[in-house]
C-alpha atoms as a PDB file:
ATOM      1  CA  UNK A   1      93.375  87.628 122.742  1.00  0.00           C
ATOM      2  CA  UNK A   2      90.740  86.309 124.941  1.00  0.00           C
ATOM      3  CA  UNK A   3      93.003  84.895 127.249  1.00  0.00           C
ATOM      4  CA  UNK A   4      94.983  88.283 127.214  1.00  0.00           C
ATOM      5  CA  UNK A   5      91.878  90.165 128.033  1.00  0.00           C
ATOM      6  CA  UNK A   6      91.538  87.467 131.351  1.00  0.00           C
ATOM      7  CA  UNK A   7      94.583  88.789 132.549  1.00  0.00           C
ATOM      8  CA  UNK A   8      96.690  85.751 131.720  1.00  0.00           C
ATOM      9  CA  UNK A   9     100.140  86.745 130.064  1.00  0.00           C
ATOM     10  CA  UNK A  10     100.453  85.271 126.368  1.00  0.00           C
ATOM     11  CA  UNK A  11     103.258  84.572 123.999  1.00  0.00           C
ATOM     12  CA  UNK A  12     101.606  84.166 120.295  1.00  0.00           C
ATOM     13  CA  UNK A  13     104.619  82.245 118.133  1.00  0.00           C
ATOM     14  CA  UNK A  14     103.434  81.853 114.214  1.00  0.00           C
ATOM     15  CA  UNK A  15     105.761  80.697 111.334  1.00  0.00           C
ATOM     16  CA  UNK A  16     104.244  83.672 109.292  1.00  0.00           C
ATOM     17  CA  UNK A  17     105.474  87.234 108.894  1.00  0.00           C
ATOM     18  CA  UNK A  18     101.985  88.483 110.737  1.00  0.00           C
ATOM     19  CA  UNK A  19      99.308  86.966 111.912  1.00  0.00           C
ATOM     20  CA  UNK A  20      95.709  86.425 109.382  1.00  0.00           C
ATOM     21  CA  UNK A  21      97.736  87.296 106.027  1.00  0.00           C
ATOM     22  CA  UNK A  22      94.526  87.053 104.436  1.00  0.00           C
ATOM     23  CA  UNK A  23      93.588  90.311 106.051  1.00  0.00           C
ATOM     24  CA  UNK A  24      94.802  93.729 104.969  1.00  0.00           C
ATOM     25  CA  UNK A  25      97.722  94.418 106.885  1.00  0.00           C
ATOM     26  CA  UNK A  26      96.562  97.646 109.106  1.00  0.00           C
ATOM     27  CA  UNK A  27      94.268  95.068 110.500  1.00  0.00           C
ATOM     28  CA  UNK A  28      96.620  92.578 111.739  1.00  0.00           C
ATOM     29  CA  UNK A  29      99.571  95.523 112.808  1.00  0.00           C
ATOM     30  CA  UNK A  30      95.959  96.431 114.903  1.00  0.00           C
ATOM     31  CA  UNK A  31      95.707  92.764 116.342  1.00  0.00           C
ATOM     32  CA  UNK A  32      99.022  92.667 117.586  1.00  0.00           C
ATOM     33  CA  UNK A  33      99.471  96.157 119.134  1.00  0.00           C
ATOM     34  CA  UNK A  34      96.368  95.405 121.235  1.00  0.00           C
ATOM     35  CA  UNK A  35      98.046  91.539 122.058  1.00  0.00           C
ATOM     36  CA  UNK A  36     101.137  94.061 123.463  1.00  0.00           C
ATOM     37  CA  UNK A  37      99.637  96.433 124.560  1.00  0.00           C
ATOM     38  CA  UNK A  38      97.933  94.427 126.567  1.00  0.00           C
ATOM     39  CA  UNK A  39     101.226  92.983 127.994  1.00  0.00           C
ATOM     40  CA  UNK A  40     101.610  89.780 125.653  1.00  0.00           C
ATOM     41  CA  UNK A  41     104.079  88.721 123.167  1.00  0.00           C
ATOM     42  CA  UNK A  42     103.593  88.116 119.255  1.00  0.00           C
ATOM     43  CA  UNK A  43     106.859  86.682 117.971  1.00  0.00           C
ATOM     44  CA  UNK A  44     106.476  85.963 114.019  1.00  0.00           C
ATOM     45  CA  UNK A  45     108.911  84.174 111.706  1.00  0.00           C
ATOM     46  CA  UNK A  46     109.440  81.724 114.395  1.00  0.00           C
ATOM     47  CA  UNK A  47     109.558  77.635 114.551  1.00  0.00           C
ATOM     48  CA  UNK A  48     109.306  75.213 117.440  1.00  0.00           C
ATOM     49  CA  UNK A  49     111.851  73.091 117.779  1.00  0.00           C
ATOM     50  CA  UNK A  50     110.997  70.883 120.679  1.00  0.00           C
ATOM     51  CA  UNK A  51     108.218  71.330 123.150  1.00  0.00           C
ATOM     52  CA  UNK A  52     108.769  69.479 126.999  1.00  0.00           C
ATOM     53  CA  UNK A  53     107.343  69.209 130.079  1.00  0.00           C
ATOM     54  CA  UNK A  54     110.154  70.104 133.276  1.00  0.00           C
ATOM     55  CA  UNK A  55     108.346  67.952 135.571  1.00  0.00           C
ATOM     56  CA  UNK A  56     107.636  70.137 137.617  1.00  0.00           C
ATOM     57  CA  UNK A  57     104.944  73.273 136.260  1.00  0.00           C
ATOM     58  CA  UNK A  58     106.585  74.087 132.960  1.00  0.00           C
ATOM     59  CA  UNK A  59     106.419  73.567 129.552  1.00  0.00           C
ATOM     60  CA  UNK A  60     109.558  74.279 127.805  1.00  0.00           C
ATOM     61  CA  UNK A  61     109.066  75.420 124.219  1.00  0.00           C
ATOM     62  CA  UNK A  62     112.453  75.931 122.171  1.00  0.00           C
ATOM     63  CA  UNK A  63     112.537  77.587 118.888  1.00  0.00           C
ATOM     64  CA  UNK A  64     114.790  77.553 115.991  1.00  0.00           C
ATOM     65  CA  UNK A  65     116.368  80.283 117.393  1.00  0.00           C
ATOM     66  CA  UNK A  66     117.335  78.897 120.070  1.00  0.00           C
ATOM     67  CA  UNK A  67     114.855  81.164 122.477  1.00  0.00           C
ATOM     68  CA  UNK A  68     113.082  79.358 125.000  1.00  0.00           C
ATOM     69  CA  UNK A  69     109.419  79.998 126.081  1.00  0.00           C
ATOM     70  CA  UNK A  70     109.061  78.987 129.525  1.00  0.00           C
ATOM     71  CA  UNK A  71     105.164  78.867 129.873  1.00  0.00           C
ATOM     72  CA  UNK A  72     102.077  76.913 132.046  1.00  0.00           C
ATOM     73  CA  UNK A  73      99.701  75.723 129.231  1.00  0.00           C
ATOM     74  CA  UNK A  74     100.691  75.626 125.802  1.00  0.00           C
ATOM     75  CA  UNK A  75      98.268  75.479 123.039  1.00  0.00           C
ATOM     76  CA  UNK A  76      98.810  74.497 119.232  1.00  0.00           C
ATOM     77  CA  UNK A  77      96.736  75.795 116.475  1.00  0.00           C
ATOM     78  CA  UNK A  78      97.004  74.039 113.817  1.00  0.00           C
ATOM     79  CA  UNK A  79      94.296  74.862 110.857  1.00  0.00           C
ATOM     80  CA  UNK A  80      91.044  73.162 110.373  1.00  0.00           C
ATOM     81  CA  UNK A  81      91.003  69.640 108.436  1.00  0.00           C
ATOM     82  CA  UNK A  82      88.192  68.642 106.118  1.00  0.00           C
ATOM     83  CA  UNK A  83      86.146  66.362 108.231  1.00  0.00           C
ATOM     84  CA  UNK A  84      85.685  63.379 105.652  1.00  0.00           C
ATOM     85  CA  UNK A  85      86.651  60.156 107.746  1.00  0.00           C
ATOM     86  CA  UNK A  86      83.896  57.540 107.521  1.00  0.00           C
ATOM     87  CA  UNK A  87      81.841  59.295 104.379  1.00  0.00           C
ATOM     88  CA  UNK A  88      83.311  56.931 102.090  1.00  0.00           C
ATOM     89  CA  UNK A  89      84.408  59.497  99.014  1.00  0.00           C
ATOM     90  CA  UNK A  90      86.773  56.776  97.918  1.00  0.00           C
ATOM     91  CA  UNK A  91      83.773  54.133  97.306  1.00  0.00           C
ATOM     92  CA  UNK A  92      82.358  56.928  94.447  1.00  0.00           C
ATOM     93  CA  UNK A  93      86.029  57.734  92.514  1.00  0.00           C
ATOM     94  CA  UNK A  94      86.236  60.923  94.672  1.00  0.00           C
ATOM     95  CA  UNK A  95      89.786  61.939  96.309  1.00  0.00           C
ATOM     96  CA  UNK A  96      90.896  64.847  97.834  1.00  0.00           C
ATOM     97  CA  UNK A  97      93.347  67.642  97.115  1.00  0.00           C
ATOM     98  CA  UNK A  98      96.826  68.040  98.716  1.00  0.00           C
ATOM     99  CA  UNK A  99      95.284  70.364 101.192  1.00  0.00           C
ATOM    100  CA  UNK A 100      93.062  67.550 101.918  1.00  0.00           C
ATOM    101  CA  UNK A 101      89.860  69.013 100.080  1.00  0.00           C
ATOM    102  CA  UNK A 102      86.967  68.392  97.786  1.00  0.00           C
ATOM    103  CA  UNK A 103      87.241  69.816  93.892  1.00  0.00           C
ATOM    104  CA  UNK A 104      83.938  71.107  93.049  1.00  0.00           C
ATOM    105  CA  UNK A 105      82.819  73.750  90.186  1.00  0.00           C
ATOM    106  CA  UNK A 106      81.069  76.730  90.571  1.00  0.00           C
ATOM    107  CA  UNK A 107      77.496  74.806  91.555  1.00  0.00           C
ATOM    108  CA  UNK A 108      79.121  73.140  94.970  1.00  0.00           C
ATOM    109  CA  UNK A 109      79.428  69.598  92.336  1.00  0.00           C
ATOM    110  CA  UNK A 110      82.436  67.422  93.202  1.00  0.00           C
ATOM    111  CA  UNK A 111      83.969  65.233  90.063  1.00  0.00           C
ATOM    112  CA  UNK A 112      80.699  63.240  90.510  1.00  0.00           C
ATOM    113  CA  UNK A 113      78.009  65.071  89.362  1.00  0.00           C
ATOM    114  CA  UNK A 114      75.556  64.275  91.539  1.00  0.00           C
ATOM    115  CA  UNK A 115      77.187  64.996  94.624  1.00  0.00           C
ATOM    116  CA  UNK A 116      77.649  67.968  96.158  1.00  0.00           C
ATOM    117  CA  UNK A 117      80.169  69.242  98.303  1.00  0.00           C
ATOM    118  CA  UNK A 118      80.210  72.899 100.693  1.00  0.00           C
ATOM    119  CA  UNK A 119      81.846  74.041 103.692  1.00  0.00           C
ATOM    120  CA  UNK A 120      85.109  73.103 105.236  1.00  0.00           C
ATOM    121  CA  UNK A 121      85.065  70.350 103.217  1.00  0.00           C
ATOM    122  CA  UNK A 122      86.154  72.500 100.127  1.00  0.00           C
ATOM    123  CA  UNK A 123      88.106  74.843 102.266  1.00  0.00           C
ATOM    124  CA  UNK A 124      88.760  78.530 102.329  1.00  0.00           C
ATOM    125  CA  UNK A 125      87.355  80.448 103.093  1.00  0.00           C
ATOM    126  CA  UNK A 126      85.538  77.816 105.585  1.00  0.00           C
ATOM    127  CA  UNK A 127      83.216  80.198 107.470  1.00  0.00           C
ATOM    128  CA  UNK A 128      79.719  79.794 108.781  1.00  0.00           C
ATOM    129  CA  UNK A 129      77.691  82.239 106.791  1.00  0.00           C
ATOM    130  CA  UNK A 130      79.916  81.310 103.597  1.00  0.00           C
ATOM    131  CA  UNK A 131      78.802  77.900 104.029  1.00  0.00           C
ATOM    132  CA  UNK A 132      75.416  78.480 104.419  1.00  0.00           C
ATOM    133  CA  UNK A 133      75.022  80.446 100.913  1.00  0.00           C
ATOM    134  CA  UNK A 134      77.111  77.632  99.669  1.00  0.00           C
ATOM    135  CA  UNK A 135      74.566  75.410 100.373  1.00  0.00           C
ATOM    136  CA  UNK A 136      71.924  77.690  99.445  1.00  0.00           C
ATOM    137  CA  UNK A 137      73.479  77.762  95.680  1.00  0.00           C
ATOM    138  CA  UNK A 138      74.037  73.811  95.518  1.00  0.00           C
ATOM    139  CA  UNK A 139      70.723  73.033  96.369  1.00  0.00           C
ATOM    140  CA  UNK A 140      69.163  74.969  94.004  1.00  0.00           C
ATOM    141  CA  UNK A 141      71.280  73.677  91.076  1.00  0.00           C
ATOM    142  CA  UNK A 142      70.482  70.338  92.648  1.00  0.00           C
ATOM    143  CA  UNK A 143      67.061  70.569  92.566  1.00  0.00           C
ATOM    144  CA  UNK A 144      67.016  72.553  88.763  1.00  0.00           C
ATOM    145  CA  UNK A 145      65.756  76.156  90.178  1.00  0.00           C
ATOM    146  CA  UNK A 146      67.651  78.909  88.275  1.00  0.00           C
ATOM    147  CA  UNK A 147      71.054  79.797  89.197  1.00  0.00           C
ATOM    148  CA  UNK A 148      71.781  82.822  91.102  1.00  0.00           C
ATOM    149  CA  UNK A 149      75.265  84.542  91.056  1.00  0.00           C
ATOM    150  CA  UNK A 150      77.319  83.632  94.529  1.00  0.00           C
ATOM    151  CA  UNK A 151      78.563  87.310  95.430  1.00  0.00           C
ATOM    152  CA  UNK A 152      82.171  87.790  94.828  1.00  0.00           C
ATOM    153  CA  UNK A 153      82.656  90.040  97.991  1.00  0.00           C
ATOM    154  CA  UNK A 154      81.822  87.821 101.059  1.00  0.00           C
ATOM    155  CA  UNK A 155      82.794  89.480 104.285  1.00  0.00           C
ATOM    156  CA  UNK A 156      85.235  87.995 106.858  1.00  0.00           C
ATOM    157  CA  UNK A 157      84.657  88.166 110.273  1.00  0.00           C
ATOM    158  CA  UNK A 158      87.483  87.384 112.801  1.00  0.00           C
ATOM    159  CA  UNK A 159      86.054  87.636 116.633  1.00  0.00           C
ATOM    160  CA  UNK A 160      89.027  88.556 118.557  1.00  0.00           C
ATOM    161  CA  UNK A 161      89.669  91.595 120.765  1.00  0.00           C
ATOM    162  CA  UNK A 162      89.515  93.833 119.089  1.00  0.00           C
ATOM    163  CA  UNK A 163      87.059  92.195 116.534  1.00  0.00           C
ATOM    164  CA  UNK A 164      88.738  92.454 112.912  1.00  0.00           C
ATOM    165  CA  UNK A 165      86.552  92.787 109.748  1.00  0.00           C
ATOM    166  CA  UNK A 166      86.734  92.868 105.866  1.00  0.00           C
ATOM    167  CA  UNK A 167      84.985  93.131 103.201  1.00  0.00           C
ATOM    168  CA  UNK A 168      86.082  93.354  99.339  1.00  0.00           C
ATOM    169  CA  UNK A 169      89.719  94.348  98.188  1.00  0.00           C
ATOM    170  CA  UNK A 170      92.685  95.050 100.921  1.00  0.00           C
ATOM    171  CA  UNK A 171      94.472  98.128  99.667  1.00  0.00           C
ATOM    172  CA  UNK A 172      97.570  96.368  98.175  1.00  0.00           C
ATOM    173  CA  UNK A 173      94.725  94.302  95.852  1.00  0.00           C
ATOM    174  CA  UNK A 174      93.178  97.060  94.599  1.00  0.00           C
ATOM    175  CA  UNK A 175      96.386  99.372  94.173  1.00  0.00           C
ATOM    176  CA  UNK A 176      97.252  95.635  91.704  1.00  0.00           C
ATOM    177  CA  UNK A 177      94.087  95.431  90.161  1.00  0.00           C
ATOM    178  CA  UNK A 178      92.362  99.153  90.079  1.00  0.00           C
ATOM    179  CA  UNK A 179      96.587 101.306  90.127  1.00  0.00           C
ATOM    180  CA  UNK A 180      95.557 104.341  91.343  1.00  0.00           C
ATOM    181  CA  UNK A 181      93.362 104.099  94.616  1.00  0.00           C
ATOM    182  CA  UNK A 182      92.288 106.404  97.550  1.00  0.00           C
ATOM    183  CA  UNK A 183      92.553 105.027 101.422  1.00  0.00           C
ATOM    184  CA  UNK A 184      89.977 106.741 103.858  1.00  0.00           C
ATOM    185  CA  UNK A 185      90.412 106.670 107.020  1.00  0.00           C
ATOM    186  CA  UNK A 186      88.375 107.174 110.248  1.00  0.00           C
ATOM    187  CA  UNK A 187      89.465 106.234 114.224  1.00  0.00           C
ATOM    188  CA  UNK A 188      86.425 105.173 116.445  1.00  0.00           C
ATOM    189  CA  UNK A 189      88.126 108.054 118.770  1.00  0.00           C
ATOM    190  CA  UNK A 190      86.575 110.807 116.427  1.00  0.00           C
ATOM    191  CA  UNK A 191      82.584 108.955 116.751  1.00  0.00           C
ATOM    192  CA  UNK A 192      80.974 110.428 119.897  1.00  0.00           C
ATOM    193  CA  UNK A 193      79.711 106.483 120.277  1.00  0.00           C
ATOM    194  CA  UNK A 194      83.443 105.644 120.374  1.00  0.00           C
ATOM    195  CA  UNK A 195      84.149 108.127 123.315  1.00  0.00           C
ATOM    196  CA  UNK A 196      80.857 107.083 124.993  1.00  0.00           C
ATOM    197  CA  UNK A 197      81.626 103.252 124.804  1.00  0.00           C
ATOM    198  CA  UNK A 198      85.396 103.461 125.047  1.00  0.00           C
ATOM    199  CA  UNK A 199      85.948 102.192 122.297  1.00  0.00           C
ATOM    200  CA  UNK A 200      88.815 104.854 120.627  1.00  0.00           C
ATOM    201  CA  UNK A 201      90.951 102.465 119.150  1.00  0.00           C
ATOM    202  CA  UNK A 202      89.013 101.067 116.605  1.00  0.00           C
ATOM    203  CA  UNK A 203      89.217 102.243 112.776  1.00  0.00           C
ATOM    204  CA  UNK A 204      87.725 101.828 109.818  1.00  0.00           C
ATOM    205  CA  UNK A 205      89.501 101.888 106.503  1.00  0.00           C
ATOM    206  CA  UNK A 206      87.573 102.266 102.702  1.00  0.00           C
ATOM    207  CA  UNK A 207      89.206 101.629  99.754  1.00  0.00           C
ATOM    208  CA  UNK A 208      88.277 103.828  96.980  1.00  0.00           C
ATOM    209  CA  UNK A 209      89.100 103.741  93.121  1.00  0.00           C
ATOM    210  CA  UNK A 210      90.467 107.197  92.499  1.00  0.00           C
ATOM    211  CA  UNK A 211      88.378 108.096  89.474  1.00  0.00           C
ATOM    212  CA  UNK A 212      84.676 106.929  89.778  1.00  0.00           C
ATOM    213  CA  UNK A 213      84.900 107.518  93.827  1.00  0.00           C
ATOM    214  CA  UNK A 214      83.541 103.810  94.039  1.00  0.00           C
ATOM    215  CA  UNK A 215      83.430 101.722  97.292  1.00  0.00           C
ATOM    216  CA  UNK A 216      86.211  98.620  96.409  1.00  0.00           C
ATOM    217  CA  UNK A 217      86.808  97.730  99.983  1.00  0.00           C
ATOM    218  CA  UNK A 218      86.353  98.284 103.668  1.00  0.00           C
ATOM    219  CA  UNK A 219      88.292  97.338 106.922  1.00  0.00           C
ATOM    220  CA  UNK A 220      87.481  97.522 110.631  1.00  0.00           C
ATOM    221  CA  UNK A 221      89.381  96.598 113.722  1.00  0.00           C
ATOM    222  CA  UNK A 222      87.454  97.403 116.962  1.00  0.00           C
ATOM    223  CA  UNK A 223      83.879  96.720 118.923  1.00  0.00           C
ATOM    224  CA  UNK A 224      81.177  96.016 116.397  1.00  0.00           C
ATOM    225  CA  UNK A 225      83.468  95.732 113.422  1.00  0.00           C
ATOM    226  CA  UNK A 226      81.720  92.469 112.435  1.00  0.00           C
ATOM    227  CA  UNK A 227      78.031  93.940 112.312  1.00  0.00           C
ATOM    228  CA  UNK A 228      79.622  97.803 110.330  1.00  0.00           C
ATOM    229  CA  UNK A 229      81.016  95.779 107.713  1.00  0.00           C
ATOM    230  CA  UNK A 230      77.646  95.135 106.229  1.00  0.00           C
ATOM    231  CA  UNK A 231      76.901  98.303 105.388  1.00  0.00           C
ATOM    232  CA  UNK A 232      80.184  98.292 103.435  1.00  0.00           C
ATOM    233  CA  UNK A 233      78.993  94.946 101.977  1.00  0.00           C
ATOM    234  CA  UNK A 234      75.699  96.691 100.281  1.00  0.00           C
ATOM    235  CA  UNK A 235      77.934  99.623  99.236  1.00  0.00           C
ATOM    236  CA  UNK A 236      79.954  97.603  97.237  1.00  0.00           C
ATOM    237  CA  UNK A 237      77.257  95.260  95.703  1.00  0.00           C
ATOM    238  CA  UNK A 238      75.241  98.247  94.675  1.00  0.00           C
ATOM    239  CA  UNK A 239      78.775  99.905  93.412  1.00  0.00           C
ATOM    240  CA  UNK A 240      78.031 102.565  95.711  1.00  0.00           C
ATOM    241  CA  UNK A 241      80.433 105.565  95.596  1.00  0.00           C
ATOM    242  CA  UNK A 242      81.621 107.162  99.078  1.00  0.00           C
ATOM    243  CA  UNK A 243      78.976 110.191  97.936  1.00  0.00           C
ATOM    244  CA  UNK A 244      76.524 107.801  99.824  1.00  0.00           C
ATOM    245  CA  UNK A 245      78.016 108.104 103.251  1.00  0.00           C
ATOM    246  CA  UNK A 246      78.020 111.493 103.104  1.00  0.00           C
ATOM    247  CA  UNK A 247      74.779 112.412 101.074  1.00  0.00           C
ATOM    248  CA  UNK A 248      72.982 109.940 103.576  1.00  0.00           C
ATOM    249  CA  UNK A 249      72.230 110.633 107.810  1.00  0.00           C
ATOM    250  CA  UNK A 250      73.252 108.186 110.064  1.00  0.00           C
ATOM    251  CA  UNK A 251      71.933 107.444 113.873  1.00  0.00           C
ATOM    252  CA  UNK A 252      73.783 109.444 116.351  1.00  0.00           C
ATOM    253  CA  UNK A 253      75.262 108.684 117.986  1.00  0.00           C
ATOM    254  CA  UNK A 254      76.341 105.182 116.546  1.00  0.00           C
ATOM    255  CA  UNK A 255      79.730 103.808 115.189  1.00  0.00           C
ATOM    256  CA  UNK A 256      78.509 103.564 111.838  1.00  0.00           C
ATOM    257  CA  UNK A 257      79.320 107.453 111.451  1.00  0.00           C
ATOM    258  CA  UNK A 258      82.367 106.348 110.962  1.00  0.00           C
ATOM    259  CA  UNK A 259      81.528 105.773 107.121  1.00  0.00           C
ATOM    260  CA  UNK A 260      80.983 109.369 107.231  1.00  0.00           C
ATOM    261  CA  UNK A 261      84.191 110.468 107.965  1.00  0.00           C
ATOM    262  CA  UNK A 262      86.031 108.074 106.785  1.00  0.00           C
ATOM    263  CA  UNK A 263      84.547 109.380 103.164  1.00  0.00           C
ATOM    264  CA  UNK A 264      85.165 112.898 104.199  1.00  0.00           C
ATOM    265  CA  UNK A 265      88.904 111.772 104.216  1.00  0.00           C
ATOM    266  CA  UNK A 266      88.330 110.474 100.787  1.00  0.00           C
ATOM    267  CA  UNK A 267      87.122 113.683  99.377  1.00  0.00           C
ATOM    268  CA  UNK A 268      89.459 115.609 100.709  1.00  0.00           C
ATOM    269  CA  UNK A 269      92.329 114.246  99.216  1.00  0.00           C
ATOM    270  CA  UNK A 270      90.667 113.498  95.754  1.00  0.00           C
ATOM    271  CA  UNK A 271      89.776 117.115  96.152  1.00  0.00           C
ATOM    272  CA  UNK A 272      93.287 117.993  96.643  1.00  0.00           C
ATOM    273  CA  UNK A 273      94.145 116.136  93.644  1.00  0.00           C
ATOM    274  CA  UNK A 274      91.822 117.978  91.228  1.00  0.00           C
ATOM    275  CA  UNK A 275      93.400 121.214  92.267  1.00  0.00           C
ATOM    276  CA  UNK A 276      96.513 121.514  91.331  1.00  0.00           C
ATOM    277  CA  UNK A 277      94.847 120.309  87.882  1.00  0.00           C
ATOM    278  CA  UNK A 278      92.518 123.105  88.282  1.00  0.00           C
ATOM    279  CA  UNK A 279      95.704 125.417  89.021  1.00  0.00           C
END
């Protein structure tokens, strides 16, 4: 997406039905209409074949199609591996996973008990601040201080353009875990900060468990996403219900209005169901 935003034309090819599956699915149909929008290509469900240099200026990439890519550059993306080489695990009984990972428990402890392992080294979800607790948590088992619970909702971060960001349950989780949900909505093009920065594309999504009203999860594709979805994260360790967004003022004008609206959307339709009861 950076590269799009540079003006250089890109064609995104991934093996998977949509890009970041780990992400609720409004947030990566987001991704990729900004990637066209922008006048680039996302192909999905697509394998390279071959990949060859013309001798000339271009790299020929063929798919299993049979489609050929006729691009400058190409670049491959292939995951993050477990940096490991030279630590010597194997001289302590420890071996990895098929993924190429460390086993620990809940305390960061690999199979021997007195080391530790956190990071990308255990894998997913491999991110900075995620690590850093990690290690926070392991070193206080290590050193006998009393446990503290990890949290179970870490946020996710993804800096493209648009930024993408989650925190807690996508909607098809909680619909499996919670059945009956409510989905708030609220564009960036309905916060005076959104006109004023021009930033209308963005949204931000809540999920909502339909009876208590309570925060299970939030999602935000646009500027700032990454630094709004904190104020989901409190919400949902507090077990906040979307009340608070609207009982509660927020700076104008500033994106994080959103959470207003977005909860006025929730009302609104739980309101709507109660009435017909009320009928």
């Amino acid at each position: 997406s950076i590269f799009t935003e540079l003006g250089v034309e890109v064609t995104m090819l991934d093996r998977a039905p949509r890009p970041l599956g780990f992400l609720d699915p409004e947030l990566s149909e987001r991704f990729v209409q900004s990637l066209e929008n922008a006048g680039s290509r996302y192909l999905p469900n697509r394998r390279v074949a071959s990949v060859a240099f013309d001798g000339v200026s271009e790299v020929l990439t063929e798919l299993d199609d049979g489609e050929v890519v006729r691009s400058r550059k190409v670049l491959c993306a292939l995951g993050r591996v477990a940096n490991l080489e030279g630590l010597g695990i194997e001289s302590v009984g420890l071996t990895t996973n098929a993924r190429g990972h460390l086993e620990v428990d809940e305390h960061g402890r690999t199979a021997c008990s007195h080391i530790y392992a956190v990071g990308d080294v255990v894998g997913f979800p491999a991110l900075a601040a995620t690590s850093m607790d990690q290690g926070r948590h392991a070193a206080r088992h290590a050193l006998g201080a009393t446990p503290t619970a990890a949290s179970a909702r870490i946020p996710v971060g993804i800096f493209t353009i648009p930024e993408l960001s989650a925190v807690g349950l996508t909607e098809d989780a909680a619909r499996a875990e919670r059945g009956d949900i409510i989905v708030g909505r609220a564009r960036m093009s309905e916060v005076a900060r959104g006109l004023i920065s021009a930033s209308e594309d963005g949204i931000l999504k809540l999920v909502v468990d339909a009876d208590s009203l309570a925060l299970l999860g939030a999602h935000i594709a646009g500027d700032g996403a990454t630094e709004l979805v904190g104020i989901a994260q409190m919400a949902i360790a507090a077990g906040m219900s979307v009340h608070a967004f609207v009982e509660n003022i927020f700076n104008f004008p500033t994106l994080a209005e959103a959470y207003r609206i977005a909860a006025l959307d929730v009302l609104r339709q739980h309101e709507g169901r109660l009435r017909p009861a009320a009928e």
